[in-house]
N, C-alpha and C. Protein backbone atom coordinates (compact mmCIF):
# COMPACT_ATOMS: atom_id res chain seq x y z
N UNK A 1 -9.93 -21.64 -17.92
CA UNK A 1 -9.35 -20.37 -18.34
C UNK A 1 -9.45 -20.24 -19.85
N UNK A 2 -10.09 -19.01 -20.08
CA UNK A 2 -9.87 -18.71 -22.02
C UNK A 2 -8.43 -18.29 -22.28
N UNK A 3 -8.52 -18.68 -22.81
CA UNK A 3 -6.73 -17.94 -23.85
C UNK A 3 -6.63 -17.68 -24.99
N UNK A 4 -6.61 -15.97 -24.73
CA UNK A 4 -7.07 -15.63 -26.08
C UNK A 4 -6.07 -15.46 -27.28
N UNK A 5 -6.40 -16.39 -28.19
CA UNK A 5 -5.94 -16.63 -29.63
C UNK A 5 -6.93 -16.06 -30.47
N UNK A 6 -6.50 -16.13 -32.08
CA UNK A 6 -6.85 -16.04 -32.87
C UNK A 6 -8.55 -16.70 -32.86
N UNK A 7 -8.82 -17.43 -32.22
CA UNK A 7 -9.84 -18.16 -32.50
C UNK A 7 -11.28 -17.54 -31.65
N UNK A 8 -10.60 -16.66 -30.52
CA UNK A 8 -11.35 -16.39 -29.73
C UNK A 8 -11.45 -15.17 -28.96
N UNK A 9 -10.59 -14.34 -29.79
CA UNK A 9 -10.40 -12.89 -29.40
C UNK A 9 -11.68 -12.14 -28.94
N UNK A 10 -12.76 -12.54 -30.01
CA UNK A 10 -13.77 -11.57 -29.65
C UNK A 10 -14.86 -12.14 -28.28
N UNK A 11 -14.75 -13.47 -27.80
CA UNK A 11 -15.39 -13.86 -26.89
C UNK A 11 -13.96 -12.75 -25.49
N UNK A 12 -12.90 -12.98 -25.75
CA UNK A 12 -11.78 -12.66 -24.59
C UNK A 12 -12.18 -10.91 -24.31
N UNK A 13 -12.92 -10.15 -25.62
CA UNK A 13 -13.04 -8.69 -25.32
C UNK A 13 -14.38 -8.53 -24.85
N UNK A 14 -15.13 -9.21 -24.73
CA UNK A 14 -16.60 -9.97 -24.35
C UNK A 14 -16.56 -9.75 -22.91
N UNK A 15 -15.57 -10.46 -22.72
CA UNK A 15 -15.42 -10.73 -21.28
C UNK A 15 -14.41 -9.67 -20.31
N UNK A 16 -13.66 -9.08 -21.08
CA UNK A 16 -12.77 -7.88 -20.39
C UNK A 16 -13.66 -6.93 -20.16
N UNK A 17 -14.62 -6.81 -21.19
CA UNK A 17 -15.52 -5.25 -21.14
C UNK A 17 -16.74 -5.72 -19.89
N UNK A 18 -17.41 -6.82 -19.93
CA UNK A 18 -18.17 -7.16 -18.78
C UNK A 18 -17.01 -6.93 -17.43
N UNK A 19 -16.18 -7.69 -17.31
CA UNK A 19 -15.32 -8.00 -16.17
C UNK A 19 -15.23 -6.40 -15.74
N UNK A 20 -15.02 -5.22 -16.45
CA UNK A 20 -14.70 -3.87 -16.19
C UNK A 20 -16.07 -3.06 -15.93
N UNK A 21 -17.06 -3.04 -16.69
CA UNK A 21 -18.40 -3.06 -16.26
C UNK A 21 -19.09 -3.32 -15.08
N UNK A 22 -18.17 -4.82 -14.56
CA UNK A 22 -19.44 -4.94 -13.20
C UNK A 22 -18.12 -4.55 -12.14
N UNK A 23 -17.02 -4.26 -12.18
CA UNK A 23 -16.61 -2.96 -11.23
C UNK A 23 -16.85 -1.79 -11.12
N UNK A 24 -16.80 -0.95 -12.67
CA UNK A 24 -17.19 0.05 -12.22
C UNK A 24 -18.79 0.31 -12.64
N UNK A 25 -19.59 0.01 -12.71
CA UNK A 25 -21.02 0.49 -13.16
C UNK A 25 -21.61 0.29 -11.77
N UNK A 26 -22.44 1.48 -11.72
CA UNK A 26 -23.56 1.71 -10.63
C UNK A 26 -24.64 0.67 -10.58
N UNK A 27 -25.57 0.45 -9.81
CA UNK A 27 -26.65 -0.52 -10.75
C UNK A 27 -27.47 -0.02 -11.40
N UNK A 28 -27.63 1.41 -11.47
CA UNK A 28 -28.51 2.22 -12.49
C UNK A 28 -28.04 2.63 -13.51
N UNK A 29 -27.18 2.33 -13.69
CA UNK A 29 -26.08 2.56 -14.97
C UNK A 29 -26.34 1.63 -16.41
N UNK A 30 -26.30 2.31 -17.21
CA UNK A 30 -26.06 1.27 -18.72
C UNK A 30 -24.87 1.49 -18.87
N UNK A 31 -23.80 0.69 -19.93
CA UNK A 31 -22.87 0.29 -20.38
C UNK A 31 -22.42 1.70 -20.86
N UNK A 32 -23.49 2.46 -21.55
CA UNK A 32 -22.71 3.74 -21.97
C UNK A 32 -22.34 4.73 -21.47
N UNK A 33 -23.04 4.84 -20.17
CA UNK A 33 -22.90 5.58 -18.85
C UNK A 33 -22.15 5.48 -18.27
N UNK A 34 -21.85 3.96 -18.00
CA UNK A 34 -20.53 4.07 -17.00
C UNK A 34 -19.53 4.06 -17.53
N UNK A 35 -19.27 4.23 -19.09
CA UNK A 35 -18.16 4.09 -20.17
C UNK A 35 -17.92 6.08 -20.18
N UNK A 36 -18.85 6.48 -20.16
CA UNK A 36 -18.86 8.16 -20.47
C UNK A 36 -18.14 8.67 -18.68
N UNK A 37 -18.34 7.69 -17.46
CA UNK A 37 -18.00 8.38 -16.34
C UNK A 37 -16.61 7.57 -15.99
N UNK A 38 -16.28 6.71 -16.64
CA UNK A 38 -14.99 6.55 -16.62
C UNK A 38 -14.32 7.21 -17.55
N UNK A 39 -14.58 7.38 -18.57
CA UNK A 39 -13.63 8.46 -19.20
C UNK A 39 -13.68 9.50 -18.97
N UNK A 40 -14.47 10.37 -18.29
CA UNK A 40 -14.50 11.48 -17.30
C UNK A 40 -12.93 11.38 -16.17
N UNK A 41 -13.87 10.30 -15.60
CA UNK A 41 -12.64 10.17 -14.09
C UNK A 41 -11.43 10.09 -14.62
N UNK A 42 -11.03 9.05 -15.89
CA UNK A 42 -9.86 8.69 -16.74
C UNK A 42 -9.08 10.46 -16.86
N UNK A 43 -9.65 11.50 -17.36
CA UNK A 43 -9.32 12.66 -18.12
C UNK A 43 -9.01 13.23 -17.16
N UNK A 44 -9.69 13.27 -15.94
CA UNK A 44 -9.79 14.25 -14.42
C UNK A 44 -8.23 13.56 -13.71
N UNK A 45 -8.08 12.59 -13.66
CA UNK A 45 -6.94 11.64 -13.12
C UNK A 45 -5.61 12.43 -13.94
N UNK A 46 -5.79 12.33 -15.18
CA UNK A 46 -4.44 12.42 -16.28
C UNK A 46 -3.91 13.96 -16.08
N UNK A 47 -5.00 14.72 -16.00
CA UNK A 47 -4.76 16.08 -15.99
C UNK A 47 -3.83 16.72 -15.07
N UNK A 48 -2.37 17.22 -16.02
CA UNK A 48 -1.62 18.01 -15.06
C UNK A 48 -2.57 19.06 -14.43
N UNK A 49 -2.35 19.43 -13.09
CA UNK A 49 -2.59 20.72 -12.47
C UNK A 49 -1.78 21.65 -11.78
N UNK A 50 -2.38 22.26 -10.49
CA UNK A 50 -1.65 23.18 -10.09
C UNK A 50 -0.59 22.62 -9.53
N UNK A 51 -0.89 21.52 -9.07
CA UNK A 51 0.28 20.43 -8.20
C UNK A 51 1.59 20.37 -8.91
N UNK A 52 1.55 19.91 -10.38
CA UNK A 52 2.51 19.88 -10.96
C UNK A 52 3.05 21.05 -11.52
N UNK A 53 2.69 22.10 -11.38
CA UNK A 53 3.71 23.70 -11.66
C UNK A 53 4.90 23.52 -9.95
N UNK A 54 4.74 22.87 -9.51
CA UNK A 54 5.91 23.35 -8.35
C UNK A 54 6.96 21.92 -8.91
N UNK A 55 6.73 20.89 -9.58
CA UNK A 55 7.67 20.37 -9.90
C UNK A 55 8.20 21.22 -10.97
N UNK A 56 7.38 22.24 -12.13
CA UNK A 56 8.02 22.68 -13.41
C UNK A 56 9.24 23.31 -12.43
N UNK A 57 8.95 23.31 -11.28
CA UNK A 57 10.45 25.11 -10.66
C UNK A 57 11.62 24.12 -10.78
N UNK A 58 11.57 22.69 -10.77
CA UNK A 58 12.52 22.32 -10.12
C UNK A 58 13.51 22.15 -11.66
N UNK A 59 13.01 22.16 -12.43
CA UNK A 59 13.51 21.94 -14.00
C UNK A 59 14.68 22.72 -14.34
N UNK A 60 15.36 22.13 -15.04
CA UNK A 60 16.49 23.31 -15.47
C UNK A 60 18.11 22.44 -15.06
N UNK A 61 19.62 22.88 -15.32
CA UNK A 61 20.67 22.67 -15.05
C UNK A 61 21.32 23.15 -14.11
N UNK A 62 21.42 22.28 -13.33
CA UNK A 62 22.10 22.84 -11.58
C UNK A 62 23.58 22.63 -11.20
N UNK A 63 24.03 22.97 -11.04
CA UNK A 63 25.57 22.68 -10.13
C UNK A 63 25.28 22.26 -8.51
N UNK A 64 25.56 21.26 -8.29
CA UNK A 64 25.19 20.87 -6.88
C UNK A 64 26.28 20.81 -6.00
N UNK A 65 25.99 20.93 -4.62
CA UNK A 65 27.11 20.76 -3.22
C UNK A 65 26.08 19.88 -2.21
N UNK A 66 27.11 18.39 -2.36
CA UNK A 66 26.38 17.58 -1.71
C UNK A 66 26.86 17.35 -0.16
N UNK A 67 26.45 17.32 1.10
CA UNK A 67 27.30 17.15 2.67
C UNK A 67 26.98 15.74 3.24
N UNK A 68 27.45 14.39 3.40
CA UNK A 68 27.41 13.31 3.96
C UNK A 68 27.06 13.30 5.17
N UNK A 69 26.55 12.92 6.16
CA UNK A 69 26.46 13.11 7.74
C UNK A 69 27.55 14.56 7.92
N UNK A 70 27.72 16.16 7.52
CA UNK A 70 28.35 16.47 8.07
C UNK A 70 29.70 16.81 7.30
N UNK A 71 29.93 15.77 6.45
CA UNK A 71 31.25 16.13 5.60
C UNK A 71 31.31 17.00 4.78
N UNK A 72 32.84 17.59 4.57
CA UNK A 72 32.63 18.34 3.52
C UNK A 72 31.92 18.17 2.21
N UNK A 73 31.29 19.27 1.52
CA UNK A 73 30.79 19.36 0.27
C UNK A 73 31.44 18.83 -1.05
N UNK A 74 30.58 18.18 -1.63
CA UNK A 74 31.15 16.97 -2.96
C UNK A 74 30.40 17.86 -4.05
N UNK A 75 31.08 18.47 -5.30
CA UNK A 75 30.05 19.02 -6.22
C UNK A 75 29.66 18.05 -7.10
N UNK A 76 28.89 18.29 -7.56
CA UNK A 76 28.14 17.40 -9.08
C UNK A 76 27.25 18.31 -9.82
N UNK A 77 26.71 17.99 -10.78
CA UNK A 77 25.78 18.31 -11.54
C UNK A 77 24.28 17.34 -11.49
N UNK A 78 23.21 18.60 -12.28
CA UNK A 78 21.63 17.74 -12.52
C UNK A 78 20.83 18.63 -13.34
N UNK A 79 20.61 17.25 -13.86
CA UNK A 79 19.66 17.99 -14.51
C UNK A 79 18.22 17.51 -14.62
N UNK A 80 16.83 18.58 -14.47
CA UNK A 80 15.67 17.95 -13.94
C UNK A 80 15.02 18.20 -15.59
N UNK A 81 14.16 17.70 -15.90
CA UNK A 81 13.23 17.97 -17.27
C UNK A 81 11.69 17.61 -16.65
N UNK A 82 10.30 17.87 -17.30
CA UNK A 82 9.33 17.29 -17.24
C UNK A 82 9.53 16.14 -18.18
N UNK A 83 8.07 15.14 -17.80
CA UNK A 83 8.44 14.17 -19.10
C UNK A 83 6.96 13.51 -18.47
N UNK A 84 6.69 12.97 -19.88
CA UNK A 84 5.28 12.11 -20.19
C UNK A 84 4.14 13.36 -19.84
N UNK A 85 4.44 13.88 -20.82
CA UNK A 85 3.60 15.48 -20.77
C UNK A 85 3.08 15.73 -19.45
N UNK A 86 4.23 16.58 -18.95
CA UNK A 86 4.54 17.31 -17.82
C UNK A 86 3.64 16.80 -16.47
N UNK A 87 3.41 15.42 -16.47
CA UNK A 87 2.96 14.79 -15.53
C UNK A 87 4.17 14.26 -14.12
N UNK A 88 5.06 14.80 -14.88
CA UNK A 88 6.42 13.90 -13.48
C UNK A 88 7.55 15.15 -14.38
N UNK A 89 8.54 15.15 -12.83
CA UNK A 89 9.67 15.79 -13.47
C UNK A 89 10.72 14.24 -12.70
N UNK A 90 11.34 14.51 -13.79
CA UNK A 90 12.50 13.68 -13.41
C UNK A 90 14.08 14.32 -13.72
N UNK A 91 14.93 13.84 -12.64
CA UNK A 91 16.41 14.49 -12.16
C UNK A 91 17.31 13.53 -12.17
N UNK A 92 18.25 13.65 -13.34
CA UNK A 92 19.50 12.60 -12.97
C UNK A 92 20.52 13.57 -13.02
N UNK A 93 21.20 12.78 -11.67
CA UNK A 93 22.31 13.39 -10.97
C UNK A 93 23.48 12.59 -10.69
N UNK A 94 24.51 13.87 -10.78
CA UNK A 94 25.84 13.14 -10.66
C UNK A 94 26.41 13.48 -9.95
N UNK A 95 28.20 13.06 -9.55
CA UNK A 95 28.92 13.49 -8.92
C UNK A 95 29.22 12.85 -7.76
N UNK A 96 29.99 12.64 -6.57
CA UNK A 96 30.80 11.64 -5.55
C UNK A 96 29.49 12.33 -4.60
N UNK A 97 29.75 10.86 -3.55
CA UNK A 97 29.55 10.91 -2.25
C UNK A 97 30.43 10.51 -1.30
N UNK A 98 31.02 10.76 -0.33
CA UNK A 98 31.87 9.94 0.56
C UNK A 98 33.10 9.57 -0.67
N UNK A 99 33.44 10.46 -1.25
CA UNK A 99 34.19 10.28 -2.60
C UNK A 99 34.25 9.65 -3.46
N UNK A 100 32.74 8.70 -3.75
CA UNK A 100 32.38 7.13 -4.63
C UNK A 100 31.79 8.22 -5.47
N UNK A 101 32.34 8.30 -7.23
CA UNK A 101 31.53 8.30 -8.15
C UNK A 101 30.26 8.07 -8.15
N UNK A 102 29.22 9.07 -8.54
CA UNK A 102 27.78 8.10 -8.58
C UNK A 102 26.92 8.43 -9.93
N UNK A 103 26.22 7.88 -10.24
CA UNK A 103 24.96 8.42 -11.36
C UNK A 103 23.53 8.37 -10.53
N UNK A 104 22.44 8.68 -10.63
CA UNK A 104 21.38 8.56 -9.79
C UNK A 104 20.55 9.22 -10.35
N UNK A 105 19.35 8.95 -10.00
CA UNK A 105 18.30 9.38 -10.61
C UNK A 105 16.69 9.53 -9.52
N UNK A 106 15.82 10.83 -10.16
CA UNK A 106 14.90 11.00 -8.92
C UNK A 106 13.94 11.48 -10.07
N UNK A 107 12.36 10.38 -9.74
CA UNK A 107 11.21 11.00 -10.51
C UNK A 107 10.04 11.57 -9.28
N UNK A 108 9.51 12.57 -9.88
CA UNK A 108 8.61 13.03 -8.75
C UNK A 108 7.42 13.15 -9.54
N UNK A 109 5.86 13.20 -8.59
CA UNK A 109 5.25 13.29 -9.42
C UNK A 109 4.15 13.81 -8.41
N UNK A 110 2.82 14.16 -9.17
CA UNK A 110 1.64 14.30 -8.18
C UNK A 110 0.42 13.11 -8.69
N UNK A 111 -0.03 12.36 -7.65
CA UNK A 111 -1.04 11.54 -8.21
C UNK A 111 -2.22 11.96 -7.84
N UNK A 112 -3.23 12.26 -8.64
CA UNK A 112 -4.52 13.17 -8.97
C UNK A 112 -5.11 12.17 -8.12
N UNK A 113 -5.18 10.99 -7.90
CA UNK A 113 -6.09 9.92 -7.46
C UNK A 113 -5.83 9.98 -5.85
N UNK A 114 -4.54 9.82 -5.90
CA UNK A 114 -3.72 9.90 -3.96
C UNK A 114 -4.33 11.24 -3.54
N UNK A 115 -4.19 12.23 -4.33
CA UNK A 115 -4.31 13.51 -3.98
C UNK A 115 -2.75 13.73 -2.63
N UNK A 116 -1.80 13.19 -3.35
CA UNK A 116 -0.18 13.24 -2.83
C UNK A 116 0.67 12.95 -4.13
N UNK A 117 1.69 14.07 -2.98
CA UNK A 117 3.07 13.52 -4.14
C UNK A 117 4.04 12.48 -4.12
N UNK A 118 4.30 11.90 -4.76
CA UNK A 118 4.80 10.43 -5.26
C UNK A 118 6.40 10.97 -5.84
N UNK A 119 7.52 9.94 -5.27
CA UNK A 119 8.62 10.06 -5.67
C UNK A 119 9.14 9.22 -5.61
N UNK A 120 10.60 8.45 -6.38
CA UNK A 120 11.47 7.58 -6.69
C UNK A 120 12.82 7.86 -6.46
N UNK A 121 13.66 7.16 -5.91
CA UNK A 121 15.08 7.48 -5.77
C UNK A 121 15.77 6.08 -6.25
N UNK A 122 16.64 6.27 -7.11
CA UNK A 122 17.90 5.18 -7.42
C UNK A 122 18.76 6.38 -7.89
N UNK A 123 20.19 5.14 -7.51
CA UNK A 123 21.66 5.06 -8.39
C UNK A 123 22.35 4.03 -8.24
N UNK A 124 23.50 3.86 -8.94
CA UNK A 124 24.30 3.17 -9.01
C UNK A 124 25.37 3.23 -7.99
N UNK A 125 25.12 3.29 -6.83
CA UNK A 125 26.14 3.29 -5.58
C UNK A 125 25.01 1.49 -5.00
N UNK A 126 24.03 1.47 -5.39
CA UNK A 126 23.47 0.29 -4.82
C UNK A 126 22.32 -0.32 -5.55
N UNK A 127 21.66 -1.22 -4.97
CA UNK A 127 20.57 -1.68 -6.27
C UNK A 127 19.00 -2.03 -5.82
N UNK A 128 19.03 -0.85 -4.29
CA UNK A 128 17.53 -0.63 -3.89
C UNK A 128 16.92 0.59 -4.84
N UNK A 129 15.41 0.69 -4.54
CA UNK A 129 14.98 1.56 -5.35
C UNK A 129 14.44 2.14 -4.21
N UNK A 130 14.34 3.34 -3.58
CA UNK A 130 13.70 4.17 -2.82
C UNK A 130 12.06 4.92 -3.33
N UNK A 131 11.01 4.72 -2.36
CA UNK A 131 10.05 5.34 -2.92
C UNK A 131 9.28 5.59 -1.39
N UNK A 132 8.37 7.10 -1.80
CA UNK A 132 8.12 8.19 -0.76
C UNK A 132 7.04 8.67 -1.02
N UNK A 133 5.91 9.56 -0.16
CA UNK A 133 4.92 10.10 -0.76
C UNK A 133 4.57 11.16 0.20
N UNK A 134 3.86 12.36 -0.06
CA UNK A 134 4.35 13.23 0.80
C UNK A 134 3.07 14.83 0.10
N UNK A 135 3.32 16.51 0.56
CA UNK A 135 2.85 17.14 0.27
C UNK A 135 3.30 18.61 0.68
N UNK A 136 3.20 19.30 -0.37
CA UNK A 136 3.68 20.33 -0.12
C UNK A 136 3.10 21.03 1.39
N UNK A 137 4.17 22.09 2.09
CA UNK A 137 3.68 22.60 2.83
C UNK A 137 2.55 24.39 2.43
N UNK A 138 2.07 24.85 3.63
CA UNK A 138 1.60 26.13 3.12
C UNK A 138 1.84 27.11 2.23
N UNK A 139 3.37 27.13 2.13
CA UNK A 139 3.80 28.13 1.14
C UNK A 139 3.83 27.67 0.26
N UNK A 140 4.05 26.34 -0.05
CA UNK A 140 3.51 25.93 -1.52
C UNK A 140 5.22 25.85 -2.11
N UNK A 141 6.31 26.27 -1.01
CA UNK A 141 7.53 26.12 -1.45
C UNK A 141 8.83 24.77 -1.48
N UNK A 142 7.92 23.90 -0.44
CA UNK A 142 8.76 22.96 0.36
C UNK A 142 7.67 21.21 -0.09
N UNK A 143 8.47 20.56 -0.39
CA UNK A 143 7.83 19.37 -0.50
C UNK A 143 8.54 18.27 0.24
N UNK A 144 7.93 18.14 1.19
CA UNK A 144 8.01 16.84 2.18
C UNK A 144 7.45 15.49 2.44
N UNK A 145 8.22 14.63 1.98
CA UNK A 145 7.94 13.31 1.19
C UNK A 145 8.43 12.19 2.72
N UNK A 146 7.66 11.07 2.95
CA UNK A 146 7.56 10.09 3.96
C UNK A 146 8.17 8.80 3.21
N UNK A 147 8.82 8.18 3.83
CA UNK A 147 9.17 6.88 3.30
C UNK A 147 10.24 5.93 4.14
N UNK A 148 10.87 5.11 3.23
CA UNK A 148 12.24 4.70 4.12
C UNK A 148 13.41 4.33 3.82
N UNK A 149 14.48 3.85 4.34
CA UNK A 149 15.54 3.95 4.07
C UNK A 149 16.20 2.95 4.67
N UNK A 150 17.52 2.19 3.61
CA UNK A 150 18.18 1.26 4.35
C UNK A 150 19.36 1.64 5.01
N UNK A 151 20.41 0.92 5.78
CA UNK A 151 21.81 1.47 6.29
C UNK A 151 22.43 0.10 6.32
N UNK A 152 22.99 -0.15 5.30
CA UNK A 152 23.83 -1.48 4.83
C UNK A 152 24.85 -1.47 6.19
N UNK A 153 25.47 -0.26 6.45
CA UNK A 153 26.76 -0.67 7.38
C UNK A 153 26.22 -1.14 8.91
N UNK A 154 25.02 -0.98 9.03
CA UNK A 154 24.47 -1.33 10.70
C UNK A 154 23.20 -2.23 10.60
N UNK A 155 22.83 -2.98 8.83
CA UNK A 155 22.22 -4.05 8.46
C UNK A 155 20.97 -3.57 8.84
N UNK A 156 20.23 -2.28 8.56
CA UNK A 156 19.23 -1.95 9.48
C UNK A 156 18.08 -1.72 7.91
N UNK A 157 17.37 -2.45 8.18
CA UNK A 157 16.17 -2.28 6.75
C UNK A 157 15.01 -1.34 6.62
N UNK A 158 14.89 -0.33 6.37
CA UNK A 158 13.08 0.24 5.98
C UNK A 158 13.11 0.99 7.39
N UNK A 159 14.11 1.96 7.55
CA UNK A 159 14.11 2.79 8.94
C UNK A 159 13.19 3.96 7.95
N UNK A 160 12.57 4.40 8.98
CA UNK A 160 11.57 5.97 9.11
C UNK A 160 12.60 7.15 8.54
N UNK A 161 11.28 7.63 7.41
CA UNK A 161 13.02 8.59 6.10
C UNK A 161 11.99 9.68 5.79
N UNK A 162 12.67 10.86 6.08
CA UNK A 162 11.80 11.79 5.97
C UNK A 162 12.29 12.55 4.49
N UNK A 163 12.16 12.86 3.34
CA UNK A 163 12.87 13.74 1.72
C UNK A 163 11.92 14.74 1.78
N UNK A 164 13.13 15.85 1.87
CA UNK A 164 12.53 17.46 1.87
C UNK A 164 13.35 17.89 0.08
N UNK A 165 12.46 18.47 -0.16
CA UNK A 165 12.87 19.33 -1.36
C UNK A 165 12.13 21.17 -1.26
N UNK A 166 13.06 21.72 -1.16
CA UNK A 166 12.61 23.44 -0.54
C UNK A 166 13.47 24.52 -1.63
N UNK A 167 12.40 24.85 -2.24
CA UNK A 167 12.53 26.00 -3.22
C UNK A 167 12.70 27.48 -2.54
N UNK A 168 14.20 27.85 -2.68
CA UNK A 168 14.41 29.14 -1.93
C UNK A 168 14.10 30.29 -2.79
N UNK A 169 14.42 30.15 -4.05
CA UNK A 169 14.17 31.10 -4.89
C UNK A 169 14.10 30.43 -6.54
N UNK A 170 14.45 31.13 -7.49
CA UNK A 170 13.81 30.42 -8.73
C UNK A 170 15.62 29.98 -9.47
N UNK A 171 16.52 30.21 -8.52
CA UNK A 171 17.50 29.84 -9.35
C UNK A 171 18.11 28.76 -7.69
N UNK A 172 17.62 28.70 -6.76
CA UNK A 172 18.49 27.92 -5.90
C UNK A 172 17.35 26.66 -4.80
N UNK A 173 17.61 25.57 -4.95
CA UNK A 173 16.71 24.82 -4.02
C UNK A 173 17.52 24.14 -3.03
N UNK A 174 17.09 23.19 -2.46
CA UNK A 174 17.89 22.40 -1.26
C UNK A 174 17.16 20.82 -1.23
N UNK A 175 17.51 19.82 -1.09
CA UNK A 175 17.26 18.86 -1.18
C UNK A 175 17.87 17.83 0.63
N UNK A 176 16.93 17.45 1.23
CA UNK A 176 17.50 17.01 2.43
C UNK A 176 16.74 15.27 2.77
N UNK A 177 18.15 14.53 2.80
CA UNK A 177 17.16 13.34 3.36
C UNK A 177 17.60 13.39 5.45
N UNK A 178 16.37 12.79 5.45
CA UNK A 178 16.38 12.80 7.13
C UNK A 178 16.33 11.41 7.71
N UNK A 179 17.06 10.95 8.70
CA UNK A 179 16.79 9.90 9.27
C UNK A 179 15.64 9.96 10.22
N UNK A 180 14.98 9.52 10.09
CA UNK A 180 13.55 9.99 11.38
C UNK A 180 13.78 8.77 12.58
N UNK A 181 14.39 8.26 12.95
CA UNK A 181 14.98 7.00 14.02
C UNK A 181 15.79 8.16 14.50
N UNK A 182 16.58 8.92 14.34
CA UNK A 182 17.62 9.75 14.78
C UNK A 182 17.30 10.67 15.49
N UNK A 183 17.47 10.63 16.88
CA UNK A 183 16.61 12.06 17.71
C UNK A 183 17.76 13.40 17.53
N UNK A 184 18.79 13.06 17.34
CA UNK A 184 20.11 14.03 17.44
C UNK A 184 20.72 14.07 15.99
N UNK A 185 20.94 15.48 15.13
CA UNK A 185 21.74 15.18 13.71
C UNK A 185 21.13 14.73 12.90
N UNK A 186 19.75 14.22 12.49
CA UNK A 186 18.99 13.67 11.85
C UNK A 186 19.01 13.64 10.33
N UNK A 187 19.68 14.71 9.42
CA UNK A 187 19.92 14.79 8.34
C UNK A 187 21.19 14.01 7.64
N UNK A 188 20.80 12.87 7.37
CA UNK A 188 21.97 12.35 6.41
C UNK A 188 22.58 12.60 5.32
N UNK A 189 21.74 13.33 4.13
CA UNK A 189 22.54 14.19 3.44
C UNK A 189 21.63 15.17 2.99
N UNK A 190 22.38 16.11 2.58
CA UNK A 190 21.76 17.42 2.26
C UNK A 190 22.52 18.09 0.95
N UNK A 191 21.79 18.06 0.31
CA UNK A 191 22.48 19.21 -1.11
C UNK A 191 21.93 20.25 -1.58
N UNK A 192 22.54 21.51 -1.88
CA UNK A 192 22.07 22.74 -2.41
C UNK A 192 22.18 22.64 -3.89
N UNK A 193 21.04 22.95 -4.89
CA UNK A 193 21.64 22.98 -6.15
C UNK A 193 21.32 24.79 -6.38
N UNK A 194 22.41 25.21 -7.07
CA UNK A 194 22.49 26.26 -8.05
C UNK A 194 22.46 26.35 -9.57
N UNK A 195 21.57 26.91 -10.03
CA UNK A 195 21.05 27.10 -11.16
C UNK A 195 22.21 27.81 -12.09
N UNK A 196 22.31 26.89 -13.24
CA UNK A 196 23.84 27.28 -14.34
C UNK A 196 23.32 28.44 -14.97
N UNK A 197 22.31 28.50 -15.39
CA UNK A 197 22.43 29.88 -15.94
C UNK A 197 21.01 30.25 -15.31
N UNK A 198 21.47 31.66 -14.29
CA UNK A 198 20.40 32.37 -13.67
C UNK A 198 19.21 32.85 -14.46
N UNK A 199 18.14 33.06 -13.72
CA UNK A 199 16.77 33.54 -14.68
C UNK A 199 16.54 34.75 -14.31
């Protein structure tokens, strides 16, 4: 193994730029060619598109009403921003569940490469990280994300989890997780957010 120090840096970039070369180069390719079509693909990859204008809707300061299996409504607040030039929106949210204080947080994103949307769920009610991937439907209003989900009280790990996010209008959305194991009642929680100051 080289280890690159001071002594040997330029043999260690020698060998990174070959090592990257004979993955991506064609065999008709020179070094500058396949350097000019990876930074192509590189630029084509990075580029927000149309995908990411349906996360810009979700942006903005909400007042939320959250329902547990069914229970009454818990309010909180959220707030969504873009971030890492408008490649992901991300949402941290507050307010009780089942009357537990929570903080939490949700990044969404579109990956140019998946050609799907990519999402993250944590808070501080526990110390899994939830992650989903998924695609808008026809109207271009509803984003329905696949993944899974644990249930600490029945010890049950990585059950079938369906995350809907559905844009009703430009000041109100809905956010729904689904148990997909559940043939009856299937929605475990569901929250409406309303937009603090209307547009």
């Amino acid at each position: 193994m080289v280890h690159c120090n001071t002594r040997n840096i330029a043999l260690c970039g020698v060998i990174f730029f070959l090592s990257i070369y004979s993955i991506a180069a064609t065999p008709t390719e020179v070094p500058a060619q396949t350097m000019a079509r990876m930074e192509k693909l590189g630029k084509a990859f990075a580029t927000p598109n149309e995908n990411h204008k349906f996360l810009a809707r979700l942006t903005g300061d909400w007042d939320t009403a959250t329902s547990v299996i069914g229970l009454p409504n818990e309010t909180g607040f959220a707030t969504f921003s873009m971030i890492l030039g408008n490649r992901f929106v991300n949402g941290d949210v507050s307010g009780t569940l089942a009357n537990l204080p929570y903080v939490g947080r949700v990044t969404i994103g579109y990956d140019n490469y998946k050609h799907k949307f990519v999402a993250s769920f944590l808070n501080d009610l526990g110390t899994s990280m939830l992650y989903a991937e998924g695609m808008l439907d026809r109207s271009g209003n509803t984003l329905s994300l696949w993944g899974t989900m644990d249930e600490w009280m029945t010890d049950e790990h990585d059950i079938p989890a369906m995350y809907r996010f559905a844009i009703l209008d430009d000041n109100h959305f809905t956010f729904e997780l689904h148990d997909l194991a559940k043939t009856k009642d299937p929605v475990v929680i569901s929250t409406s957010y309303t937009r603090m100051t209307q547009k």
